[in-house]
C-alpha atoms as a PDB file:
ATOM      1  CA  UNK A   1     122.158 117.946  98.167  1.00  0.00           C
ATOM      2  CA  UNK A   2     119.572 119.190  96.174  1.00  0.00           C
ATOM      3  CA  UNK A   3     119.021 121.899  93.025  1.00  0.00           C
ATOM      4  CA  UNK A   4     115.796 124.178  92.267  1.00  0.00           C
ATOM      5  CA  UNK A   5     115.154 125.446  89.453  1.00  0.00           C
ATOM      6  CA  UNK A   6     111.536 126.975  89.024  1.00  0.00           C
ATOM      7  CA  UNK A   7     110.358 127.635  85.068  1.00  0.00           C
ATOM      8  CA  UNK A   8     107.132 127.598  83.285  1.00  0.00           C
ATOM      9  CA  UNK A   9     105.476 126.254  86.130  1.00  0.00           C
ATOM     10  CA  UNK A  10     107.662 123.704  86.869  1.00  0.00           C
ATOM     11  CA  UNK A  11     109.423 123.287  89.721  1.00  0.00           C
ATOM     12  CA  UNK A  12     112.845 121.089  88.806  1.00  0.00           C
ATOM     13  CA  UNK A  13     114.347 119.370  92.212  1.00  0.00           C
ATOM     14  CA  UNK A  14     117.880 117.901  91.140  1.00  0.00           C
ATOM     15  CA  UNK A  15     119.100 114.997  93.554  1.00  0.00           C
ATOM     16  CA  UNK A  16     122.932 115.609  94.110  1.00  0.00           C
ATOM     17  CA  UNK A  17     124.254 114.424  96.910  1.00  0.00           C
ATOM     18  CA  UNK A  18     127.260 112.389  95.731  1.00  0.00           C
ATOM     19  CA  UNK A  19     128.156 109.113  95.065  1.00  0.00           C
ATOM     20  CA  UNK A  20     124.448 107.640  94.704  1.00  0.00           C
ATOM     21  CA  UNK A  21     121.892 110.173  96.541  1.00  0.00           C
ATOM     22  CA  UNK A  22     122.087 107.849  99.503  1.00  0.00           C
ATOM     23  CA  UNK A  23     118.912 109.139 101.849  1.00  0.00           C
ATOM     24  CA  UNK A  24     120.496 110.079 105.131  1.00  0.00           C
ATOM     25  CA  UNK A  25     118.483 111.983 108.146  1.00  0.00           C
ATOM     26  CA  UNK A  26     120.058 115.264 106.581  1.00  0.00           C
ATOM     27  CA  UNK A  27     119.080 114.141 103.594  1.00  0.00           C
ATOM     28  CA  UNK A  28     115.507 114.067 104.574  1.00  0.00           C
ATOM     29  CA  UNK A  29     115.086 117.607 106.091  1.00  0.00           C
ATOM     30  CA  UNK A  30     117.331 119.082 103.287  1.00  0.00           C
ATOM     31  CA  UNK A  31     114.286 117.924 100.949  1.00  0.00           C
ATOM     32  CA  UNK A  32     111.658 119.041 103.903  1.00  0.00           C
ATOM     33  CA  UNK A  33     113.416 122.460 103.482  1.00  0.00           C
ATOM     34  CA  UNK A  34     112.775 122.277  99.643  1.00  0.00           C
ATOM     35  CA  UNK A  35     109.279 121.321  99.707  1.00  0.00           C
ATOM     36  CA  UNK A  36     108.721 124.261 102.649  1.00  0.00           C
ATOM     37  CA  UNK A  37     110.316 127.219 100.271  1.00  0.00           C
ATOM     38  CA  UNK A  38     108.374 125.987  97.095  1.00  0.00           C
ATOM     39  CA  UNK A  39     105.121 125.663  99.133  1.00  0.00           C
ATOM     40  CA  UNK A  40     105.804 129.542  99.724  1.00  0.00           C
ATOM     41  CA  UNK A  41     105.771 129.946  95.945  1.00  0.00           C
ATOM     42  CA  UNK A  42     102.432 130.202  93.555  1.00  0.00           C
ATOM     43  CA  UNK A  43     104.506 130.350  90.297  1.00  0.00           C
ATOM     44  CA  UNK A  44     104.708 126.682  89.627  1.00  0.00           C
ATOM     45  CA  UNK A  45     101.881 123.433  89.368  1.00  0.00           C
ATOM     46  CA  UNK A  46     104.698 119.895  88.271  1.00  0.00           C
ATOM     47  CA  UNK A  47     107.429 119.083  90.658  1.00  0.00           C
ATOM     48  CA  UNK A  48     109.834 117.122  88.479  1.00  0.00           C
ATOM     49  CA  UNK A  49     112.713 115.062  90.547  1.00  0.00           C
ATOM     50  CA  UNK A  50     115.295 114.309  88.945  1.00  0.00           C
ATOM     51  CA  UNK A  51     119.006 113.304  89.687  1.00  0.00           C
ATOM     52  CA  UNK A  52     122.341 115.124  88.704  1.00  0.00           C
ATOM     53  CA  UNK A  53     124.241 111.904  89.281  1.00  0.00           C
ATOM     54  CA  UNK A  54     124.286 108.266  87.032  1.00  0.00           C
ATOM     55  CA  UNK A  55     121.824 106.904  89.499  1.00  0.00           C
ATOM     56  CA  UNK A  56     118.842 108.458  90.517  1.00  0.00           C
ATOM     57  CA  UNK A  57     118.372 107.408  94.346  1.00  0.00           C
ATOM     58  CA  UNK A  58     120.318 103.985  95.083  1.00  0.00           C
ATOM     59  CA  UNK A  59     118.806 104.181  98.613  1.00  0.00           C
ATOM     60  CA  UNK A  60     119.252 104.637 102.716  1.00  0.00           C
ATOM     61  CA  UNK A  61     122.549 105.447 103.632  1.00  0.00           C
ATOM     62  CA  UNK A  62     124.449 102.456 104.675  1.00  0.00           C
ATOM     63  CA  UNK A  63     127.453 104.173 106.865  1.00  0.00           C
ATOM     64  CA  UNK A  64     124.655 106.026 108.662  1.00  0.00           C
ATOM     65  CA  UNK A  65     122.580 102.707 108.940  1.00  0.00           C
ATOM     66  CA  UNK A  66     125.595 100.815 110.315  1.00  0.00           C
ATOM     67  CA  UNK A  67     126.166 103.526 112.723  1.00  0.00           C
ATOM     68  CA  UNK A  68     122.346 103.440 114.153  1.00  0.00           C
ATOM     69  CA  UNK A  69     122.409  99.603 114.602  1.00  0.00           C
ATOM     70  CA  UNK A  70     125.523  99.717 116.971  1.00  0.00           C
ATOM     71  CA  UNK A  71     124.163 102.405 119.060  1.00  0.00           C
ATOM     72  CA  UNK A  72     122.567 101.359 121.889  1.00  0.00           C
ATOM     73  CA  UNK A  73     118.833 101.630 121.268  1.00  0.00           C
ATOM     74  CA  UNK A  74     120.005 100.639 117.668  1.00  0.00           C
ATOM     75  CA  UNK A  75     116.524  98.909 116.384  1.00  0.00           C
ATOM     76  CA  UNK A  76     114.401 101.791 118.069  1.00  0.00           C
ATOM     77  CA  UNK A  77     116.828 104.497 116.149  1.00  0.00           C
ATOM     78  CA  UNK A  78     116.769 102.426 112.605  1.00  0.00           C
ATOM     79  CA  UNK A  79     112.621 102.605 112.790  1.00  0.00           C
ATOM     80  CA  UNK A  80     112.591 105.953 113.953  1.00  0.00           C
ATOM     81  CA  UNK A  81     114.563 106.909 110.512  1.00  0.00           C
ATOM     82  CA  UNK A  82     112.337 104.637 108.639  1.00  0.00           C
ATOM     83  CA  UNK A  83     109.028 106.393 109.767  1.00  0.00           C
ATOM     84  CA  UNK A  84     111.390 109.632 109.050  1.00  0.00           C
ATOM     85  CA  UNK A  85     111.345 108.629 105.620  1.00  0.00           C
ATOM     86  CA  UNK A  86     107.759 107.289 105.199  1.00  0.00           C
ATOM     87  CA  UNK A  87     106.641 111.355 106.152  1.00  0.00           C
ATOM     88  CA  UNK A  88     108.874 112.654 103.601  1.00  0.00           C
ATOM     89  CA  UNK A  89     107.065 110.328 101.294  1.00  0.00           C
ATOM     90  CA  UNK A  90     104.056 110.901 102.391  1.00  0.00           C
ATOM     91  CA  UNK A  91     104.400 114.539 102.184  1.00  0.00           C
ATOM     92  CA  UNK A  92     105.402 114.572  98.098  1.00  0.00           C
ATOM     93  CA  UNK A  93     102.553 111.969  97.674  1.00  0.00           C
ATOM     94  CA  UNK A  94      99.511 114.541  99.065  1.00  0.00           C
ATOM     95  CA  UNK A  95     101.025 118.080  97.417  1.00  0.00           C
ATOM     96  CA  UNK A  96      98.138 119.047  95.396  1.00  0.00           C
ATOM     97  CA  UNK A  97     100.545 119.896  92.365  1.00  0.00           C
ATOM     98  CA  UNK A  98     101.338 116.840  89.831  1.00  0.00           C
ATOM     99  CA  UNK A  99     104.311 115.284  90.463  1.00  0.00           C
ATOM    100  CA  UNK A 100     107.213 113.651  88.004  1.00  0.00           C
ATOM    101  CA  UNK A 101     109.927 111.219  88.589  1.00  0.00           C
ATOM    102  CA  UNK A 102     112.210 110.963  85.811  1.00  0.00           C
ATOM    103  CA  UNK A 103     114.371 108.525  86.543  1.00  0.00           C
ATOM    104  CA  UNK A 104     117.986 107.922  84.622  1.00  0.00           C
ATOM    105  CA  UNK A 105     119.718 105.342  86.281  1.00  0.00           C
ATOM    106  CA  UNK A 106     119.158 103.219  89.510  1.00  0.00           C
ATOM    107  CA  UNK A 107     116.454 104.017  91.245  1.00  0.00           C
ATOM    108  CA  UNK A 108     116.796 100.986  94.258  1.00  0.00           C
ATOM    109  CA  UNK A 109     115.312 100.287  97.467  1.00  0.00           C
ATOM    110  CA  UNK A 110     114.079 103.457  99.341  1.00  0.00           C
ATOM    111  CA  UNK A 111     114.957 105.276  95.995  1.00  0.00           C
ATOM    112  CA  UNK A 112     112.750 103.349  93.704  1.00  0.00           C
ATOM    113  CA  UNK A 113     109.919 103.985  96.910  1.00  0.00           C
ATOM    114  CA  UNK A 114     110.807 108.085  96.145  1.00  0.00           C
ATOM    115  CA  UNK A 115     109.695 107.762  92.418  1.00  0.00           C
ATOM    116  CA  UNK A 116     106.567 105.958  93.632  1.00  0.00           C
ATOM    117  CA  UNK A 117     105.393 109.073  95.807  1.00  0.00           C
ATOM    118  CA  UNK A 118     105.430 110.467  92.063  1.00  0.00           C
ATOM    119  CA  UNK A 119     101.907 110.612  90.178  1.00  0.00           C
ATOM    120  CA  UNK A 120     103.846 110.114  87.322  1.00  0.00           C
ATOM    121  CA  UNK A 121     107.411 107.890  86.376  1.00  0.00           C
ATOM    122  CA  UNK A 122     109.734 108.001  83.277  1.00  0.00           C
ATOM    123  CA  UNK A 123     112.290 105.934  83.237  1.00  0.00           C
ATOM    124  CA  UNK A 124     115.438 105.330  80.644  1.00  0.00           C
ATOM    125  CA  UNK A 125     115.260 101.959  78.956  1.00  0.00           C
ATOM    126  CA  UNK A 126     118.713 101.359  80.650  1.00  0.00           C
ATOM    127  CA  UNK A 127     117.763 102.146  84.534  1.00  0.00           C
ATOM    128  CA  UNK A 128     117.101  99.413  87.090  1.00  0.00           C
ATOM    129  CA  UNK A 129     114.178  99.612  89.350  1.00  0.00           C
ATOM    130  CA  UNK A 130     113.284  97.769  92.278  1.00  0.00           C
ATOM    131  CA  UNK A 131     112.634  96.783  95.894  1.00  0.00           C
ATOM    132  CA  UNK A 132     115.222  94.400  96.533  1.00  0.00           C
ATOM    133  CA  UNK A 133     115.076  94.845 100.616  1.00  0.00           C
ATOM    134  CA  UNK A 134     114.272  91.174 100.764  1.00  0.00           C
ATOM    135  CA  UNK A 135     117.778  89.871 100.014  1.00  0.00           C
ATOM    136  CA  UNK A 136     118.778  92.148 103.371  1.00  0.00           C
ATOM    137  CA  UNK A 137     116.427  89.820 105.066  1.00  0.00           C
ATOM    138  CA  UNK A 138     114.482  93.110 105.272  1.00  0.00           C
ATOM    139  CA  UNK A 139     111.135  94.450 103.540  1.00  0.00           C
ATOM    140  CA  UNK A 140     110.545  97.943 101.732  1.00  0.00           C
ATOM    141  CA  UNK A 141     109.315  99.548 104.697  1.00  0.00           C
ATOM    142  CA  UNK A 142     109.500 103.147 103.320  1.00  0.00           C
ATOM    143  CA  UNK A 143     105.800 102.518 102.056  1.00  0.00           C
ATOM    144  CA  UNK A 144     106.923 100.460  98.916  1.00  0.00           C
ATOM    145  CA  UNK A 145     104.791  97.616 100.611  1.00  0.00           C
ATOM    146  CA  UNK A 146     101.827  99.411 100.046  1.00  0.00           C
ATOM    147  CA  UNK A 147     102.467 102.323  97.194  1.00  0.00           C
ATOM    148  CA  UNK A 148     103.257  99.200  94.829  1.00  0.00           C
ATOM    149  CA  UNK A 149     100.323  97.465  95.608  1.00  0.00           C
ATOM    150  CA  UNK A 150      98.210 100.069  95.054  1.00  0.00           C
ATOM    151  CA  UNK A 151     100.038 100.780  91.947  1.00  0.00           C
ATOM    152  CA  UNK A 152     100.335  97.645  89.854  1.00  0.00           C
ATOM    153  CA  UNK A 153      98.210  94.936  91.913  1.00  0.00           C
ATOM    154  CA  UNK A 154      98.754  92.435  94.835  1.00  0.00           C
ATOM    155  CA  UNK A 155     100.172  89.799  91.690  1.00  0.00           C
ATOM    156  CA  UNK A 156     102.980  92.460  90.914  1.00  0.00           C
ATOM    157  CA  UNK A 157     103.592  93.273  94.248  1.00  0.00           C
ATOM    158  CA  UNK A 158     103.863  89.822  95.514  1.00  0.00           C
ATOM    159  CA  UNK A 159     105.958  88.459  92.235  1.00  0.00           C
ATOM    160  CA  UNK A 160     108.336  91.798  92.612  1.00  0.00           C
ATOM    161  CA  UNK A 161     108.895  92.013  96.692  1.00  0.00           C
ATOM    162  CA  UNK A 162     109.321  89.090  97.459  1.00  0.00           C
ATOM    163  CA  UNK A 163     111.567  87.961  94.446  1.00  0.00           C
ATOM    164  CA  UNK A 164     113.763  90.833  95.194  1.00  0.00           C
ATOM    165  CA  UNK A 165     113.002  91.509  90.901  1.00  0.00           C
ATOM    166  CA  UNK A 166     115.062  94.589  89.586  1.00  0.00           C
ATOM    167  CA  UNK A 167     114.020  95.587  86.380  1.00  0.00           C
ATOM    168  CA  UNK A 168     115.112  97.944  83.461  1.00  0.00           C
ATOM    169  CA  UNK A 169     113.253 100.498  81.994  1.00  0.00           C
ATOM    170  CA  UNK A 170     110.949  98.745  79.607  1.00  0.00           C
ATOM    171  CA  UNK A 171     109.653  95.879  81.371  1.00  0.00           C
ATOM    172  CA  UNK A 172     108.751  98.309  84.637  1.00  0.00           C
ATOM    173  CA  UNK A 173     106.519 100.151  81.606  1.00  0.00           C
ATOM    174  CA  UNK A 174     104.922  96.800  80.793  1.00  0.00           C
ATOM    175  CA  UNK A 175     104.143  96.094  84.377  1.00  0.00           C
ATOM    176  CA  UNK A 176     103.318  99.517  85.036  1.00  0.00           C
ATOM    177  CA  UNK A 177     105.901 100.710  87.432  1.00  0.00           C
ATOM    178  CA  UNK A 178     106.750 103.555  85.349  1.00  0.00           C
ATOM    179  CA  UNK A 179     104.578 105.135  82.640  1.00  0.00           C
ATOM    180  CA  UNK A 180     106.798 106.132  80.005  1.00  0.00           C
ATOM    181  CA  UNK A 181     110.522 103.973  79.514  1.00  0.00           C
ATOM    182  CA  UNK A 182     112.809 105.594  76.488  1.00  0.00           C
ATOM    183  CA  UNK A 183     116.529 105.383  76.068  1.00  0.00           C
ATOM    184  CA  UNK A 184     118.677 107.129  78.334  1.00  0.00           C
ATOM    185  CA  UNK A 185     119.964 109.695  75.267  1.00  0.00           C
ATOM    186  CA  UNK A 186     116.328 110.909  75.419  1.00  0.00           C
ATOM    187  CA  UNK A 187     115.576 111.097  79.021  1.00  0.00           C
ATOM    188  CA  UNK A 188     116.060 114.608  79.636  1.00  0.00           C
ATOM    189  CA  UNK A 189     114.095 116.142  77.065  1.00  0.00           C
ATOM    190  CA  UNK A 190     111.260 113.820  77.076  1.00  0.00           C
ATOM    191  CA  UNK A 191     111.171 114.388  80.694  1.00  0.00           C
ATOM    192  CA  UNK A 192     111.159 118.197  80.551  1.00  0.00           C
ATOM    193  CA  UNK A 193     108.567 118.243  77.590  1.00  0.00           C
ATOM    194  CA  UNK A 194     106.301 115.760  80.026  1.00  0.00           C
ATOM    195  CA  UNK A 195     106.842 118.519  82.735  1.00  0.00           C
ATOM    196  CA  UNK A 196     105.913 121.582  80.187  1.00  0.00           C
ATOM    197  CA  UNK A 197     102.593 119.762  79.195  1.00  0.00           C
ATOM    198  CA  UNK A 198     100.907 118.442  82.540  1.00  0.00           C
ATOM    199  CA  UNK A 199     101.978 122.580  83.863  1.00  0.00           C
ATOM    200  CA  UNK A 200      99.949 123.589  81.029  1.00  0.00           C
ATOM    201  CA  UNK A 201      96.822 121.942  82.188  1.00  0.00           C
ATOM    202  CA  UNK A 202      94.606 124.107  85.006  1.00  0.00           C
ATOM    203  CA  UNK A 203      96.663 123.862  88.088  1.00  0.00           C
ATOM    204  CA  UNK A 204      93.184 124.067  90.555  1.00  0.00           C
ATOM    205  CA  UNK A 205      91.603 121.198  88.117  1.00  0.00           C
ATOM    206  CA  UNK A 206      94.414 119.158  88.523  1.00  0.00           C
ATOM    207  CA  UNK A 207      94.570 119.664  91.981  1.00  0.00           C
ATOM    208  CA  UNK A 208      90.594 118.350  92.353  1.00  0.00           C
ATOM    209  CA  UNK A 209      91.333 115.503  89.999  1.00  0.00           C
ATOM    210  CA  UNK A 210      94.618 114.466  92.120  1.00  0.00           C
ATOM    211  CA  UNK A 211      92.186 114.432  95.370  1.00  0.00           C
ATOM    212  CA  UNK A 212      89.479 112.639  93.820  1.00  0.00           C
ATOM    213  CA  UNK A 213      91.990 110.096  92.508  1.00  0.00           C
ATOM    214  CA  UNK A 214      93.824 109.409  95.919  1.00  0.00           C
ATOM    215  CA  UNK A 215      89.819 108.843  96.876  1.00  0.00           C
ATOM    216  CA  UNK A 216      89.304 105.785  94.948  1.00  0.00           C
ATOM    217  CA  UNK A 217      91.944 103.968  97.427  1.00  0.00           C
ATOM    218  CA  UNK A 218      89.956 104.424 100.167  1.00  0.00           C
ATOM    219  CA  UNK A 219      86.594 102.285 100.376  1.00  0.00           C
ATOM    220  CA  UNK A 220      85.566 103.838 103.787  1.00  0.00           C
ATOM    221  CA  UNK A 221      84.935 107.577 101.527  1.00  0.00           C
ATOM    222  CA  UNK A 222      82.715 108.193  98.951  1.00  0.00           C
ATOM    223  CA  UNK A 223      84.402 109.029  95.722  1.00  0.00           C
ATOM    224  CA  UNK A 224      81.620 109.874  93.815  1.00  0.00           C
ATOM    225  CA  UNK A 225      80.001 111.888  96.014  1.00  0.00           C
ATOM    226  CA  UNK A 226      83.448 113.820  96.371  1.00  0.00           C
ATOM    227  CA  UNK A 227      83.331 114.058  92.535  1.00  0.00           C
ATOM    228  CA  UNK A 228      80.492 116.411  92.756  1.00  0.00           C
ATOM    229  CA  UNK A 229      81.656 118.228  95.358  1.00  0.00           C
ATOM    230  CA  UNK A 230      84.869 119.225  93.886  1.00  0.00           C
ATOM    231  CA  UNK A 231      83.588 119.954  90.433  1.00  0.00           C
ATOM    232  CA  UNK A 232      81.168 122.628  92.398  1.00  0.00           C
ATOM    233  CA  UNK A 233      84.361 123.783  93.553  1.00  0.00           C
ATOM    234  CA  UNK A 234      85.544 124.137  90.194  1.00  0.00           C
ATOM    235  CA  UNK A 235      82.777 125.846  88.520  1.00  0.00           C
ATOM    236  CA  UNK A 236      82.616 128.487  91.216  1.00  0.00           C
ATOM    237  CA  UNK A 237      86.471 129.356  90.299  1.00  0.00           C
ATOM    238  CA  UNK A 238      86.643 132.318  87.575  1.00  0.00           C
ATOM    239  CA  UNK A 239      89.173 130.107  85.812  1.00  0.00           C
ATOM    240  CA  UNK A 240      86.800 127.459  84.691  1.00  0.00           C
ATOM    241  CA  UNK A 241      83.876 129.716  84.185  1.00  0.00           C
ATOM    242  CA  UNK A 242      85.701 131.426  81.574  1.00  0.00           C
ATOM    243  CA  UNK A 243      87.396 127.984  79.908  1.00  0.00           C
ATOM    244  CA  UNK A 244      83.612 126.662  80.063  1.00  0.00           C
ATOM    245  CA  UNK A 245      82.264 129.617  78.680  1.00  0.00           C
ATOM    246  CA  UNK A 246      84.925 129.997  75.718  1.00  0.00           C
ATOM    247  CA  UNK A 247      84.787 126.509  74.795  1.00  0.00           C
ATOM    248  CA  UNK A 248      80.678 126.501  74.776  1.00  0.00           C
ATOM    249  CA  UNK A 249      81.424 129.707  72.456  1.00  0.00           C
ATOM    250  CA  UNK A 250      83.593 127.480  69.962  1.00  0.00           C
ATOM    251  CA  UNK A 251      81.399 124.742  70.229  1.00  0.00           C
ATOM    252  CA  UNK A 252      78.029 126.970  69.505  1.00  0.00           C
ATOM    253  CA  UNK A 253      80.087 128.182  66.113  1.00  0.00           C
END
């Protein structure tokens, strides 16, 4: 279901579970099991997801849906998967290491709500993005409710959710669903080369920047004050000492 491939400090997590990456409860602790071994590693700071097949996630499995619903205890079972998938989600949204969706074809439903656990989203001019649950008589209850809201605005939100809106590639850019939309013959290596530069940064400062970030969500914390605290952090690491100290050097020339 999935591929690894760990390089230049990027971690590369290839979707391939045939026909459209449907998210099944195997599904889910498959990736669990991914995120567990590269948590074990130190030798990489981007996790970029990314699909092997035309689509990148179209979505919850609908056989294994079906089958849930006419179980007895069919409701119960169907929410139990759903808060199944919102920890999986949750989980990719707090690692401390940058994360990158790059998305190539559909990304749909509890698919499109996978790229937004991403800090960051790419998408080809030619995908389709959205959170169509509505025309299910449903709502995207795999936190897309909430992670697109926080993303692009209750206006968004509202206009997108509840008008079932799929988009391509450039109009999720100029609504800020995605960050970066370019044709589908460039994906790949404008993925990878977005990958290569955020792993370049200082993993540990990106880390304290990601924290402080996730901060300004929350009005019951004080971001600020959190700001200070984590650039003490920083300044006691050897790391930045000697980046500070090198670049007052070069500026003192």
């Amino acid at each position: 279901m999935f591929h690894t491939e760990v390089a230049e400090g990027v971690a590369v997590v290839t979707l391939d579970r045939p026909p459209v990456n449907a998210i099944s409860d195997a599904w889910i602790a498959a990736f669990h099991a991914v995120l567990d071994r590269l948590e074990a590693r130190a030798d990489w700071s981007v996790l970029h997801l990314r699909s092997a097949l035309k689509v990148f996630a179209a979505g919850a499995d609908l056989a294994e849906m079906r089958t849930r619903l006419d179980s007895p205890g069919g409701i119960a079972a169907q929410l139990a998967a759903v808060r199944g998938y919102q920890a999986l989600f949750a989980r990719i949204e707090a690692l401390p290491h940058v994360t990158l969706a790059e998305i190539g074809g559909a990304a749909l439903g509890g698919g499109f709500e996978l790229a937004l656990t991403c800090d960051l989203r790419l998408a080809a001019h030619e995908a389709k993005l959205g959170l169509p649950e509505l025309r299910l008589g449903l709502l995207p209850g795999a936190g897309g409710t909430q992670r697109l809201t926080w993303l692009c605005g209750r206006s968004v939100s509202l206009r997108l959710i509840l008008g079932a809106e799929v988009l391509g590639g450039a109009e999720a850019e100029r609504l800020g669903l995605v960050h970066w939309s370019v044709p589908a013959v460039e994906l790949a290596a404008a993925a990878a080369a977005t990958a290569r530069r955020y792993a370049a940064l200082p993993a540990h400062a990106a880390a304290a920047a990601k924290a402080c970030i996730h901060l300004a969500a929350d009005p019951a914390t004080d971001g600020f004050a959190a700001e200070i605290d984590r650039t003490g952090d920083l300044l006691r690491t050897e790391r930045t000492q000697t980046l500070v100290a090198a670049f007052l050097d070069r500026a003192a020339r």
